[in-house]
C-alpha atoms as a PDB file:
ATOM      1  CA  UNK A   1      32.856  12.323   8.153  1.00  0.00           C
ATOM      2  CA  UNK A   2      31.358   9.566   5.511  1.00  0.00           C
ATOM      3  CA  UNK A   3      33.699   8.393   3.409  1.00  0.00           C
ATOM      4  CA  UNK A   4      32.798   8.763  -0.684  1.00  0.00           C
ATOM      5  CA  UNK A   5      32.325   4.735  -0.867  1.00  0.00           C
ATOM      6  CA  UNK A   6      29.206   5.225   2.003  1.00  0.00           C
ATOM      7  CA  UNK A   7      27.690   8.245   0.771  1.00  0.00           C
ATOM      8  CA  UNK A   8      25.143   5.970  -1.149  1.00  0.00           C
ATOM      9  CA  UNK A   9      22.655   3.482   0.367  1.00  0.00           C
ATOM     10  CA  UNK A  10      23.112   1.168  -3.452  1.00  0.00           C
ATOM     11  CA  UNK A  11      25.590   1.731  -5.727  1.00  0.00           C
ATOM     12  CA  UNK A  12      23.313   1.311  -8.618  1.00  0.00           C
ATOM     13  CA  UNK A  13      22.471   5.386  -7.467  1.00  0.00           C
ATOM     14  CA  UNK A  14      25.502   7.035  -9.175  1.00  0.00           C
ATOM     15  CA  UNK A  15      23.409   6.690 -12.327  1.00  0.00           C
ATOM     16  CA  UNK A  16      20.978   9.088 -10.679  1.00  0.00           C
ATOM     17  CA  UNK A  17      23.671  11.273 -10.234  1.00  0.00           C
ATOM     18  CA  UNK A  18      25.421  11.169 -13.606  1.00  0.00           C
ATOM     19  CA  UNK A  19      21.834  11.768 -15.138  1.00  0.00           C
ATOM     20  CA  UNK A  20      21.639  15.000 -13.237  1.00  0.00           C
ATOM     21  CA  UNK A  21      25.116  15.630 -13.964  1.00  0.00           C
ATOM     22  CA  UNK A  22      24.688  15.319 -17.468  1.00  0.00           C
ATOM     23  CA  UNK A  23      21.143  17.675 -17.386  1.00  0.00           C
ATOM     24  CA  UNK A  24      22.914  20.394 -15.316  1.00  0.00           C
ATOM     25  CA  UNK A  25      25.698  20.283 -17.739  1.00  0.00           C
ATOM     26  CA  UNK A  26      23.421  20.809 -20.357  1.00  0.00           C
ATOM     27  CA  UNK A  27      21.630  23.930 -18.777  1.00  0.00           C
ATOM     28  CA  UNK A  28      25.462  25.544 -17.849  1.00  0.00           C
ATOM     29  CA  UNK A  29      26.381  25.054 -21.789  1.00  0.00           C
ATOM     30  CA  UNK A  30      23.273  26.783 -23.188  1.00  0.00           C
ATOM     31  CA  UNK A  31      23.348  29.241 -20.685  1.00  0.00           C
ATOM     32  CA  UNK A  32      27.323  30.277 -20.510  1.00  0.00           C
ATOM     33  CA  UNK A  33      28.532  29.180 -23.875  1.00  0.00           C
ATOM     34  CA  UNK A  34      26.136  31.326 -26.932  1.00  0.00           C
ATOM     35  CA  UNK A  35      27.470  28.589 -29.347  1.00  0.00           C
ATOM     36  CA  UNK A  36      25.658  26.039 -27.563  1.00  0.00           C
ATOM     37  CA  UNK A  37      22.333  27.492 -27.622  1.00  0.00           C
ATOM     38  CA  UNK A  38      20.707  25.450 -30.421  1.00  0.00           C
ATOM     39  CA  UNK A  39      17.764  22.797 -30.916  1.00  0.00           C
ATOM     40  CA  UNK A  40      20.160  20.066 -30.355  1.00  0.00           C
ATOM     41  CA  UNK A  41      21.051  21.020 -26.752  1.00  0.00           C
ATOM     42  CA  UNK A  42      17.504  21.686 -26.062  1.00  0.00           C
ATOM     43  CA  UNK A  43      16.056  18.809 -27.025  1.00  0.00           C
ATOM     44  CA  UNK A  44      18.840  17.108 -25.069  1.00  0.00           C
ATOM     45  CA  UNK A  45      17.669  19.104 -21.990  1.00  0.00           C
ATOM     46  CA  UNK A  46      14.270  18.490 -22.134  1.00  0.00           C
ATOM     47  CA  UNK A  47      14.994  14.875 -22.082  1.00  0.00           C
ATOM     48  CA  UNK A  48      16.760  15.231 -19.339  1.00  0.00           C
ATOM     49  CA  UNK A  49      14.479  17.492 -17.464  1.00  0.00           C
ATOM     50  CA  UNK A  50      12.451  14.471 -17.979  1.00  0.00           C
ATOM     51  CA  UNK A  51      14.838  12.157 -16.435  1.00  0.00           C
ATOM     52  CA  UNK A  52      15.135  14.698 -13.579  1.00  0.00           C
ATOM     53  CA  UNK A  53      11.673  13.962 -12.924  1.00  0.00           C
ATOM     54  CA  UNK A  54      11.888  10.210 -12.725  1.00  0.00           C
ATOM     55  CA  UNK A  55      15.220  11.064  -9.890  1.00  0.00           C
ATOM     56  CA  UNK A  56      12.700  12.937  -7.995  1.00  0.00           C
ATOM     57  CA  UNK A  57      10.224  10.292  -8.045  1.00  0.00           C
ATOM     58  CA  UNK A  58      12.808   7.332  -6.991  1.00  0.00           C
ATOM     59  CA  UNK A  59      14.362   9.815  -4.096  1.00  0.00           C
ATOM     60  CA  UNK A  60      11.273  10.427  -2.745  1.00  0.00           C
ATOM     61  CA  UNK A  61       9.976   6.868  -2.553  1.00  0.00           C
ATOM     62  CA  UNK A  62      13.658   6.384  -0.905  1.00  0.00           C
ATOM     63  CA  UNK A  63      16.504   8.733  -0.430  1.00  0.00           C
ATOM     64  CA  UNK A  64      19.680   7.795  -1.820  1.00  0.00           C
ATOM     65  CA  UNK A  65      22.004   8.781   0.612  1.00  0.00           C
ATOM     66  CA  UNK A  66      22.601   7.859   4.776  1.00  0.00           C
ATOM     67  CA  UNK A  67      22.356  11.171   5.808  1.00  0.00           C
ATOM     68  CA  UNK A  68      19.392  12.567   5.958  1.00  0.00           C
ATOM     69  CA  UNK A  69      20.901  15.652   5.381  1.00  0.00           C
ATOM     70  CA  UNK A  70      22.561  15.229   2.520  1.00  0.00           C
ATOM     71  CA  UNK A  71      18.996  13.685   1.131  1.00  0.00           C
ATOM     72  CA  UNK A  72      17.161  16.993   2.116  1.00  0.00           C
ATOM     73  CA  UNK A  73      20.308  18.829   0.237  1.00  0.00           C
ATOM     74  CA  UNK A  74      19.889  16.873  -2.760  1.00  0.00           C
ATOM     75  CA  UNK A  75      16.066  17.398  -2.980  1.00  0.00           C
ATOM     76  CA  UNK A  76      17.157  21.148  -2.594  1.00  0.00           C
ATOM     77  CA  UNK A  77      18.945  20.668  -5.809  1.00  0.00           C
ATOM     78  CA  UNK A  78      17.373  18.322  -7.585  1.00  0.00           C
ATOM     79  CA  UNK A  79      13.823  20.702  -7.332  1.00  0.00           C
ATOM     80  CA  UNK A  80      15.677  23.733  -9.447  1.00  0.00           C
ATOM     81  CA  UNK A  81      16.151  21.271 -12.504  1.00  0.00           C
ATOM     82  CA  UNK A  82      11.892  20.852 -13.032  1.00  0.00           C
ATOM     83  CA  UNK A  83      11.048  24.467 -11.257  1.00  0.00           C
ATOM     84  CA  UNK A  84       8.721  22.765  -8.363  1.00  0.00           C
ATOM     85  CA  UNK A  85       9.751  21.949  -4.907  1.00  0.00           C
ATOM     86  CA  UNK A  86      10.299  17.794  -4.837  1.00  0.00           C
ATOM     87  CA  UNK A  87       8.542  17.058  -1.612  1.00  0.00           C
ATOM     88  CA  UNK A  88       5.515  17.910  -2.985  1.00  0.00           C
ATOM     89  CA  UNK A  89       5.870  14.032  -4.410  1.00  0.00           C
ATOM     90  CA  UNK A  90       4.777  12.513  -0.538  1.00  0.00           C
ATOM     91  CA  UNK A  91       1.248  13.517  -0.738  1.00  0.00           C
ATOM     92  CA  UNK A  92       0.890  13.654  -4.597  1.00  0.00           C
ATOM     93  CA  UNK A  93       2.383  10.599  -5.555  1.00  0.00           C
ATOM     94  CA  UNK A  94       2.920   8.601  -2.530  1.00  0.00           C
ATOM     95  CA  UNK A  95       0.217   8.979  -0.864  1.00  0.00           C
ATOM     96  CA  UNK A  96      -2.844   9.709  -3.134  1.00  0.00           C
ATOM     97  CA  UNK A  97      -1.807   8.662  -6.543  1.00  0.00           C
ATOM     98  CA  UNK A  98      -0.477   4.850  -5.042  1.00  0.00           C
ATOM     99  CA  UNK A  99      -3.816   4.538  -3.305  1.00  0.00           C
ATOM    100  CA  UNK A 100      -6.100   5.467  -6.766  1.00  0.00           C
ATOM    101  CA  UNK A 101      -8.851   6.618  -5.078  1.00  0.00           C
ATOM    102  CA  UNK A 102      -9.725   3.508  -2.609  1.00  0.00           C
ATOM    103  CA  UNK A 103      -9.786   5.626   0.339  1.00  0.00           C
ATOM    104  CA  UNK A 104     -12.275   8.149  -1.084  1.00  0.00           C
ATOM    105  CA  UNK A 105      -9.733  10.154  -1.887  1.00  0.00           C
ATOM    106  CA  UNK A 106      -9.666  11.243  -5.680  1.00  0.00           C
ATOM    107  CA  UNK A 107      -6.270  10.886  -7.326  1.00  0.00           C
ATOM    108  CA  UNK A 108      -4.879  14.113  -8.396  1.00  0.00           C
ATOM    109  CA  UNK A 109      -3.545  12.786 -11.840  1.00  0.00           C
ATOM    110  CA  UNK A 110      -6.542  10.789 -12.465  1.00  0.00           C
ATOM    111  CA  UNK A 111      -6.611   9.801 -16.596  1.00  0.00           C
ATOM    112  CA  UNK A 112     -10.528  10.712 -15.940  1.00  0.00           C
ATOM    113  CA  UNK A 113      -9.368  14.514 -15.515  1.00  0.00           C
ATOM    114  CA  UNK A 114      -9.591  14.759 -19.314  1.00  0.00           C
ATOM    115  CA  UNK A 115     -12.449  14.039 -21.607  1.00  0.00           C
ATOM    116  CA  UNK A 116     -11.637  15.051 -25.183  1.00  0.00           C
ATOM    117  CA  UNK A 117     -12.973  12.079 -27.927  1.00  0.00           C
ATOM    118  CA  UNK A 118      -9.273  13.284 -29.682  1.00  0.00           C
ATOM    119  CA  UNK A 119      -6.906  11.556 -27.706  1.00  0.00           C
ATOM    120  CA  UNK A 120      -3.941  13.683 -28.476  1.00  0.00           C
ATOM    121  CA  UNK A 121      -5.699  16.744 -26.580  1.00  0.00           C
ATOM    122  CA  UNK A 122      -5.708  14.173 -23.780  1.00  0.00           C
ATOM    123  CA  UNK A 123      -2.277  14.446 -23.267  1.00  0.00           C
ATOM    124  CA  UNK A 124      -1.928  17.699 -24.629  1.00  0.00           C
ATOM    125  CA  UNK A 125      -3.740  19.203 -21.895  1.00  0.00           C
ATOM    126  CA  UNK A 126      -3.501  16.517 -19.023  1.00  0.00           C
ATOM    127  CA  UNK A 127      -0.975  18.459 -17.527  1.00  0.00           C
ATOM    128  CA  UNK A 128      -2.753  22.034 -17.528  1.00  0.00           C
ATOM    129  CA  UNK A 129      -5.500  19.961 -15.092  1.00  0.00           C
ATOM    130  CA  UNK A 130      -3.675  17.829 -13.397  1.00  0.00           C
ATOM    131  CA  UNK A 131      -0.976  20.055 -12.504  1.00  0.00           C
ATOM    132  CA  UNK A 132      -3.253  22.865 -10.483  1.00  0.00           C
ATOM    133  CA  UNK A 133      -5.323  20.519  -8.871  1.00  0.00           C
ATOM    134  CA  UNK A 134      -1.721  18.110  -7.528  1.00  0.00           C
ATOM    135  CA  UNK A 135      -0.774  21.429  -6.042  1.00  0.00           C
ATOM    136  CA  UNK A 136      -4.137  22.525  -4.723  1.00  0.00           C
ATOM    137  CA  UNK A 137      -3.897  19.266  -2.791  1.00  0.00           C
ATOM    138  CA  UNK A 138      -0.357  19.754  -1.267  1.00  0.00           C
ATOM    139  CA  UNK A 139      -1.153  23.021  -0.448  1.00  0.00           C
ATOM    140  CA  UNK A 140      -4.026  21.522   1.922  1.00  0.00           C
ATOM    141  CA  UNK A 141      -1.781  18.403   2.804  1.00  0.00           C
ATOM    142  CA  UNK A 142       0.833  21.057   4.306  1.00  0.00           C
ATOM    143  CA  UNK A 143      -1.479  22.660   6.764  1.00  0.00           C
ATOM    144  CA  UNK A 144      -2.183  19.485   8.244  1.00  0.00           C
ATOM    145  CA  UNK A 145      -1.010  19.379  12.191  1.00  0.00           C
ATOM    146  CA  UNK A 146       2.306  17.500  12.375  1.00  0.00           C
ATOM    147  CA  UNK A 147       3.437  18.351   9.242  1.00  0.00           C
ATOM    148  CA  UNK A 148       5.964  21.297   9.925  1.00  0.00           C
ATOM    149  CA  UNK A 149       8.995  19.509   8.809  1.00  0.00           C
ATOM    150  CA  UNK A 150       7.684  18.871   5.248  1.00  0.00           C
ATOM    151  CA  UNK A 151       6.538  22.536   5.230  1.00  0.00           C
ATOM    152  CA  UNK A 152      10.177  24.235   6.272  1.00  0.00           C
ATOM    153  CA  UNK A 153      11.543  21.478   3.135  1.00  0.00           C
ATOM    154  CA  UNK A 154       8.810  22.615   1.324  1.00  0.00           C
ATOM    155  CA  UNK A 155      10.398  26.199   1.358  1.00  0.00           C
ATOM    156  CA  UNK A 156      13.352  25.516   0.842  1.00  0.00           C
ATOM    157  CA  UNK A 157      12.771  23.761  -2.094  1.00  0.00           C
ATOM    158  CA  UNK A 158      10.905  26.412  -3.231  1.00  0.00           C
ATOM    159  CA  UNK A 159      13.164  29.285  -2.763  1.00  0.00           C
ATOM    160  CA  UNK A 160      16.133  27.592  -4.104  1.00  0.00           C
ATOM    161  CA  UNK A 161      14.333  26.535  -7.654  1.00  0.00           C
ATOM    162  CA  UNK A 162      12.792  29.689  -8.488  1.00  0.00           C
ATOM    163  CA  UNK A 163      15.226  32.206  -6.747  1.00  0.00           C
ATOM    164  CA  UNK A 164      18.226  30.684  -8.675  1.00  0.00           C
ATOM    165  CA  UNK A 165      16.660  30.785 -11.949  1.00  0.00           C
ATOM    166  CA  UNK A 166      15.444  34.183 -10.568  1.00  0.00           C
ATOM    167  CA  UNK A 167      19.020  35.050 -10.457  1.00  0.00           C
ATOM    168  CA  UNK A 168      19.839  33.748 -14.003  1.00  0.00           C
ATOM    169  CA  UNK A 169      17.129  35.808 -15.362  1.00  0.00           C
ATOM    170  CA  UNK A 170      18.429  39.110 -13.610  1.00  0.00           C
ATOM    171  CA  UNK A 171      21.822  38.542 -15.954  1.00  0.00           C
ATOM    172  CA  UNK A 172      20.152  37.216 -19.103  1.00  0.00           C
ATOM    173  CA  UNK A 173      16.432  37.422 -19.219  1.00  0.00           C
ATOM    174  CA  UNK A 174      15.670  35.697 -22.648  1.00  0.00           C
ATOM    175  CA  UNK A 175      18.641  33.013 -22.645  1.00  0.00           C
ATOM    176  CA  UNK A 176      16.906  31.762 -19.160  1.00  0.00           C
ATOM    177  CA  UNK A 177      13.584  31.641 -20.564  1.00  0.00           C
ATOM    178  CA  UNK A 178      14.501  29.956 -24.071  1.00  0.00           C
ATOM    179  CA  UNK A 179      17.165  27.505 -22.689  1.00  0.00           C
ATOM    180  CA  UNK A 180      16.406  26.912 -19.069  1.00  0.00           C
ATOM    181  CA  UNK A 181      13.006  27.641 -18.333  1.00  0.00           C
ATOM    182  CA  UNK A 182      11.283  25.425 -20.992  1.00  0.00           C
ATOM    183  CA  UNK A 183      13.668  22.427 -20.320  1.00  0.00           C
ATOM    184  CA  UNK A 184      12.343  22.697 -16.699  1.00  0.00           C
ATOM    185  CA  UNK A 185       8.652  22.967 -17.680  1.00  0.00           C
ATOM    186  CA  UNK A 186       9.229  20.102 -19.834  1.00  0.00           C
ATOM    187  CA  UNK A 187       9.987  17.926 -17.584  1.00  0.00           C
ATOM    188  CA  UNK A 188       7.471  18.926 -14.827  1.00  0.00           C
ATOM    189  CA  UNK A 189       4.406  18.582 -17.495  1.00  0.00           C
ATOM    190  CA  UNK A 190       5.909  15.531 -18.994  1.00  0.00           C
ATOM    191  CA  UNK A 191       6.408  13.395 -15.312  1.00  0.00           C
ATOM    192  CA  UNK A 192       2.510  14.550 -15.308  1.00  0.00           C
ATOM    193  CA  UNK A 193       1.521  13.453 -18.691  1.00  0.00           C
ATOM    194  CA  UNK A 194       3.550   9.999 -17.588  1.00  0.00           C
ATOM    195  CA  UNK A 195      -0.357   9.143 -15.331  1.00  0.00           C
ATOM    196  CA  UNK A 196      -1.912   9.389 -18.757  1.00  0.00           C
ATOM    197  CA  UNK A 197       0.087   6.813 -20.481  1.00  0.00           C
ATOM    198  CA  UNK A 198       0.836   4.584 -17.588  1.00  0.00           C
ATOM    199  CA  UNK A 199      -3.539   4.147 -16.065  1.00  0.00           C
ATOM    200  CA  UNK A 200      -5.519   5.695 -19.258  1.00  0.00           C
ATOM    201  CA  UNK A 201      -7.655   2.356 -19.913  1.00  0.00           C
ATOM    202  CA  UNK A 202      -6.388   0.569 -17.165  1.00  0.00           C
ATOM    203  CA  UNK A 203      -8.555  -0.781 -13.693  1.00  0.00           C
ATOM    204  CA  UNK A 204      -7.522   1.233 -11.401  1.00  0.00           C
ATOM    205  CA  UNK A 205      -9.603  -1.625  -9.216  1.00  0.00           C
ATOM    206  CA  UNK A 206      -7.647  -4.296 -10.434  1.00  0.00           C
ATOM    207  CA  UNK A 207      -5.056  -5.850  -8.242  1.00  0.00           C
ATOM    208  CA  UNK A 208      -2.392  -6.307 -11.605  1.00  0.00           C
ATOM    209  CA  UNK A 209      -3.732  -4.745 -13.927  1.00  0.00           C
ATOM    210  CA  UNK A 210      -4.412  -1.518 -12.865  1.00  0.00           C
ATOM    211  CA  UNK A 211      -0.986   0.507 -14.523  1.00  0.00           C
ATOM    212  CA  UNK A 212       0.307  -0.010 -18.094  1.00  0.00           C
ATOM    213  CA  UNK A 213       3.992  -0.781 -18.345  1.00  0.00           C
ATOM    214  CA  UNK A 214       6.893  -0.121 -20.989  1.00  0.00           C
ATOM    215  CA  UNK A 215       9.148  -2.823 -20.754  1.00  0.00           C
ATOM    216  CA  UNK A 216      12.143  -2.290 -23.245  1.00  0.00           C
ATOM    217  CA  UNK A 217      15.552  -3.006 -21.607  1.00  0.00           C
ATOM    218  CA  UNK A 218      17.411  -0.262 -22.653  1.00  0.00           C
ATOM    219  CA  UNK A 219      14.389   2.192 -22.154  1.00  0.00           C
ATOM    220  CA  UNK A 220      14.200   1.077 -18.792  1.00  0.00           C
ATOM    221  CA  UNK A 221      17.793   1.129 -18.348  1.00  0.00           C
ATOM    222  CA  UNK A 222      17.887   4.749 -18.739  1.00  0.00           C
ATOM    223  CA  UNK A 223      15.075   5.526 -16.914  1.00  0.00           C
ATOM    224  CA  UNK A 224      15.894   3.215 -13.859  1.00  0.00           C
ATOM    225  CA  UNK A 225      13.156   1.086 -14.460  1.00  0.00           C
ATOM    226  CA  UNK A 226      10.166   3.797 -14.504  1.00  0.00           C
ATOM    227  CA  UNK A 227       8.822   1.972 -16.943  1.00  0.00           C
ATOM    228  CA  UNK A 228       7.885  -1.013 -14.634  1.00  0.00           C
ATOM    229  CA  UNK A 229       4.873   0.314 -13.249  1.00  0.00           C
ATOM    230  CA  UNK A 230       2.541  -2.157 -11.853  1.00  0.00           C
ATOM    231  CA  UNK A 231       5.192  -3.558  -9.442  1.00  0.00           C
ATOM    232  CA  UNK A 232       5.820  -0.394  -8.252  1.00  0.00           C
ATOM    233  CA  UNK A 233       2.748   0.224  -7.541  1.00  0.00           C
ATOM    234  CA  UNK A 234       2.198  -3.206  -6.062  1.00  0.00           C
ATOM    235  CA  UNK A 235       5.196  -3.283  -3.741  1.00  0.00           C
ATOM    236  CA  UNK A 236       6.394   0.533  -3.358  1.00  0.00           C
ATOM    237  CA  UNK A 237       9.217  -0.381  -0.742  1.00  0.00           C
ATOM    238  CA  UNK A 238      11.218  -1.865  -3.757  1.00  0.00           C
ATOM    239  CA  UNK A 239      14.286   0.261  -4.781  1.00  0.00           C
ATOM    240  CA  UNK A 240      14.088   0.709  -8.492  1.00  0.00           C
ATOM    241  CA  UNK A 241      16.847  -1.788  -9.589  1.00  0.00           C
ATOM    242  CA  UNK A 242      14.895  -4.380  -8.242  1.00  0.00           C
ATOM    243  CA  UNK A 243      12.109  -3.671 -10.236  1.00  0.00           C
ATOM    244  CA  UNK A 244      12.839  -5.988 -13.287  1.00  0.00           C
ATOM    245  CA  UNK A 245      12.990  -9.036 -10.880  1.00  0.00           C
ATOM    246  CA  UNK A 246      10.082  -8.543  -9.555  1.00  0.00           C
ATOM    247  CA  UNK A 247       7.791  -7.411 -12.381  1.00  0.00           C
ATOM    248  CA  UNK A 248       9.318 -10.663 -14.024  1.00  0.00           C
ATOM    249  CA  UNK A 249       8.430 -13.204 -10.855  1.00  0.00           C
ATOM    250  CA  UNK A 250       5.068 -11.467  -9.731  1.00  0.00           C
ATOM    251  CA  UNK A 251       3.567  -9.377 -12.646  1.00  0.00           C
ATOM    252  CA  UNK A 252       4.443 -11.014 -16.056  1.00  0.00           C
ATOM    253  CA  UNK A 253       2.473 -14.202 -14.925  1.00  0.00           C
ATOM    254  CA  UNK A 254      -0.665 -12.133 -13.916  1.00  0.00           C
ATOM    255  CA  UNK A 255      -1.331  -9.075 -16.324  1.00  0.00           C
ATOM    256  CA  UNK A 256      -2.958  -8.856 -19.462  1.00  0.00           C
ATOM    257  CA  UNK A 257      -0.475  -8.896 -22.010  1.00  0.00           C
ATOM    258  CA  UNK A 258      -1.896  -5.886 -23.744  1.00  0.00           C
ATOM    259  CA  UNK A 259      -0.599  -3.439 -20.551  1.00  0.00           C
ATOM    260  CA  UNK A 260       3.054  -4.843 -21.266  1.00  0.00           C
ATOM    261  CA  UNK A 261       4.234  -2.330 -24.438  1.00  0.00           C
ATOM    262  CA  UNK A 262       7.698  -3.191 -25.641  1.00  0.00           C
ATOM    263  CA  UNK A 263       8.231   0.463 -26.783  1.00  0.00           C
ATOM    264  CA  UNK A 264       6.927   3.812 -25.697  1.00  0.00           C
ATOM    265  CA  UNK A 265       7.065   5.879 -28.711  1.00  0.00           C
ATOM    266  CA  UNK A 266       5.525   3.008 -31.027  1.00  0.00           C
ATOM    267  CA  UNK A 267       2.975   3.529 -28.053  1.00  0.00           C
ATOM    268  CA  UNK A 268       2.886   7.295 -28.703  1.00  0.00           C
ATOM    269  CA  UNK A 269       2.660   6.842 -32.170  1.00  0.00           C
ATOM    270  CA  UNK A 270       0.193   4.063 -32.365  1.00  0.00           C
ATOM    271  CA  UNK A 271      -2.250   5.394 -29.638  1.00  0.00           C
ATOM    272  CA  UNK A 272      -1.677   9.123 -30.279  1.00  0.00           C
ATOM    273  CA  UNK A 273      -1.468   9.775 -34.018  1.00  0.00           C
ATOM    274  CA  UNK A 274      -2.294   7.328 -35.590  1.00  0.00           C
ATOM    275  CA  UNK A 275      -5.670   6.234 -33.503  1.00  0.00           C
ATOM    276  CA  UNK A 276      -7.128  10.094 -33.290  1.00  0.00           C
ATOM    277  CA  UNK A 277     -10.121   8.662 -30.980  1.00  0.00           C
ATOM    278  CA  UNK A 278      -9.721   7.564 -26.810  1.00  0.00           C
ATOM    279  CA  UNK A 279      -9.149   3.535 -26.968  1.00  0.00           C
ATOM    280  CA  UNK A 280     -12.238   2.220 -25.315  1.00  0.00           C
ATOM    281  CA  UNK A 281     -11.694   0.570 -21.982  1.00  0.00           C
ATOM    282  CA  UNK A 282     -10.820  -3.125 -21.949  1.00  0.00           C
ATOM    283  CA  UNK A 283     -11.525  -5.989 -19.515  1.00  0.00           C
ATOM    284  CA  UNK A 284      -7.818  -5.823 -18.775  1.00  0.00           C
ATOM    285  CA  UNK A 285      -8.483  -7.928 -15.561  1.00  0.00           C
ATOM    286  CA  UNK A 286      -9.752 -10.802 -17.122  1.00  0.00           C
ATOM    287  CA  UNK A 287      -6.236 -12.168 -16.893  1.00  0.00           C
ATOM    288  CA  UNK A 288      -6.007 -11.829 -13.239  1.00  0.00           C
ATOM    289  CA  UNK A 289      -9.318 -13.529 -12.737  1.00  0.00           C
ATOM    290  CA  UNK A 290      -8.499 -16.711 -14.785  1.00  0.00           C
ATOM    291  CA  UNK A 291      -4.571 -16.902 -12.859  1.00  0.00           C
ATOM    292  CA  UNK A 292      -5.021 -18.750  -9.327  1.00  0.00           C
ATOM    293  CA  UNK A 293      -3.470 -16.519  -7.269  1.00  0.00           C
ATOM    294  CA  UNK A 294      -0.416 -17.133  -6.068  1.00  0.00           C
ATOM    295  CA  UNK A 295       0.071 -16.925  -1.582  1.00  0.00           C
ATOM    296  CA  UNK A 296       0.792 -13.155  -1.615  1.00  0.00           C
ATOM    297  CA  UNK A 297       0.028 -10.301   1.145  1.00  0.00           C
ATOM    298  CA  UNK A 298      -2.526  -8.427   0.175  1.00  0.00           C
ATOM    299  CA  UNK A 299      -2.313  -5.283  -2.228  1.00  0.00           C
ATOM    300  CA  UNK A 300      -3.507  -2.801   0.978  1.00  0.00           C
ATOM    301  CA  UNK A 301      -0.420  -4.296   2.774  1.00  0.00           C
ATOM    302  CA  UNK A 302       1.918  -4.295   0.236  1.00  0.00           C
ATOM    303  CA  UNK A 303       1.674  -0.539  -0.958  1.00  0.00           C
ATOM    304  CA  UNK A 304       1.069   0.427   1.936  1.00  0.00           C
ATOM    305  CA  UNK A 305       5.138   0.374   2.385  1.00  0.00           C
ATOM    306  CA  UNK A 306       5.086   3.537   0.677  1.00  0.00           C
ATOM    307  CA  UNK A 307       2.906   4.986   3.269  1.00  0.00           C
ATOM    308  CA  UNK A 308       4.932   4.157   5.764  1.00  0.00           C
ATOM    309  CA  UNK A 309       8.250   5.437   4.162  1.00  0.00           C
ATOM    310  CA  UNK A 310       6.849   8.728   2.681  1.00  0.00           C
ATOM    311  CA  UNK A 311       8.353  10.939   4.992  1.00  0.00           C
ATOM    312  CA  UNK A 312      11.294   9.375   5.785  1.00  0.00           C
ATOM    313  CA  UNK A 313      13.809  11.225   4.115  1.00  0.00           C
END
C-alpha cells in the first residue's frame, strides 16, 4: 500500500485538498447544523465552490495523486462540489478552449458568445450560453470511437454528483436547494464566466497576448496561480506552482502591460460597473511585435503538452 508521504505527486497539492476540505465543511455545517445556515456561510461556500472549480481545472490538466485510481476517485468527489461530472474538462478546456479556435474548431467559451453593448449582461449571461453549448460538445466528444474509458468516468461522475445531492434533497428538500445547490451552481457558472474576464479583448491570435492575467500574490496564492493565464496557456504541461516562475521569465517581458491586472475585483469594478459599455478591442499584440523573440519552441508545440496529457489521469 502507498504510504501517506507518496500519495501526492508535489507536496504543494495538500492545499488542493484543504480547499476542498474547507468547502465540504462548509456544505456539512449549513446542511446538519440549522444555526449555521446564514449569508455568512453561504457566501463562504460559494467562494469555495469557486475554488472547487479551479481544483478541477488543475487535476485535470494533471492528477495529483500516483494512482490512477485514487485520481479517478477524487474526480468522483471533487464533481459533487460544482454538480457536473469533472472529465468533461478534457475536451472543453483542454482540448478546444487551449487551442482557441486554430484548428477550425470554435471554442465553446468563446467571449464572442455574447454581444450585449452593456457589459455587465456580458457576464451576466455568459454562462447561460456558454454552458449548453460546452456540454453539447462533450456530449459529441464522448461518442467518439476510443473514447469508452472517459465515458464509464463520465458516469460515474455523474451519478455520484447529482445522486448524492439527490439523496440530501430526499431528507431536506429546501435546506439542499438554499445551502447546497446554489453554492454548487455558483461555482460551475462562475469557472465559466472566468473565459470572459481572462480573453474578452484579448487576440486570441496572438502568441502572448492572447489571455488577460490577475497577478496579485495573495490572490494567486489562494487560487494556485489561476490567475496566471497566458503561461498556462502557453506551456500547459506546467504544474500550477510553477506558474509564477514562468509567467515572470517568459510572459512579463512579452505582453502588453494592460493584460497584467494587479487586482480582480478593481477589474470587476472598473470594467463592469463603472464602464457600463464593452471596452473596445486593443492592439494588445503590439508588444509582442516590437520584443525580438526570444529562441522558444513554437506555441503549437508547446500547448500541445496538454493534448498529449488530457487523458492521462
Amino acid at each position: 500500500m502507498t504510504s501517506t508521504k507518496s500519495l501526492l505527486k508535489r507536496s504543494e497539492d495538500w492545499r488542493q485538498i484543504a480547499i476542498m476540505v474547507v468547502y465540504w465543511s462548509l456544505l456539512a455545517a449549513m446542511y446538519f447544523v440549522p444555526s449555521c445556515r446564514n449569508l455568512g456561510f453561504l457566501i463562504a461556500a460559494g467562494y469555495f465552490s469557486f475554488l472547487n472549480s479551479v481544483v478541477i481545472h488543475n487535476c485535470l490538466h494533471q492528477g495529483m495523486f500516483h494512482s490512477a485510481r485514487l485520481n479517478s476517485i477524487w474526480r468522483v468527489l471533487i464533481s459533487f462540489g460544482v454538480l457536473y461530472p469533472a472529465s468533461a474538462n478534457i475536451p472543453s478546456h483542454n482540448l478546444v478552449h487551449h487551442h482557441f479556435d486554430d484548428e477550425g474548431q470554435p471554442d465553446w467559451a468563446s467571449p464572442d458568445k455574447v454581444r450585449f453593448h452593456w457589459h455587465l449582461l456580458n457576464l451576466i449571461h455568459f454562462p447561460n450560453v456558454a454552458g449548453p453549448d460546452t456540454f453539447a460538445g462533450v456530449s459529441r466528444w464522448s461518442t467518439l470511437r476510443g473514447k469508452d474509458a472517459f465515458r464509464k468516468q463520465y458516469r460515474l461522475e455523474l451519478v455520484f454528483a447529482f445522486g448524492l445531492t439527490g439523496i440530501l434533497m430526499a431528507f431536506d428538500v429546501w435546506t439542499t436547494l438554499f445551502f447546497i445547490v446554489i453554492p454548487q451552481l455558483w461555482g460551475a457558472r462562475g469557472i465559466l464566466r472566468i473565459n470572459l474576464l481572462q480573453h474578452d479583448g484579448c487576440d486570441t491570435t496572438s502568441e502572448w497576448n492572447h489571455s488577460r492575467n490577475f497577478v496579485g500574490r495573495f490572490y494567486n496564492w489562494i487560487m494556485c496561480n489561476n490567475g496566471l493565464h497566458t503561461i498556462h496557456h502557453n506551456r500547459a504541461g506546467l504544474h500550477w506552482h510553477e506558474l509564477q516562475e514562468w509567467h515572470d521569465r517568459e510572459v512579463a517581458p512579452r505582453i502588453d502591460a494592460s493584460l497584467n491586472e494587479p487586482s480582480m475585483l478593481w477589474y470587476l469594478v472598473r470594467v463592469f460597473l463603472l464602464t457600463p459599455l464593452r471596452p473596445h478591442k486593443l492592439d494588445v499584440a503590439k508588444a509582442e511585435r516590437e520584443f525580438a523573440e526570444a529562441s522558444l519552441a513554437p506555441r503549437e508545440v508547446r500547448r500541445g503538452e496538454a493534448a498529449v496529457a488530457a487523458e492521462v489521469m
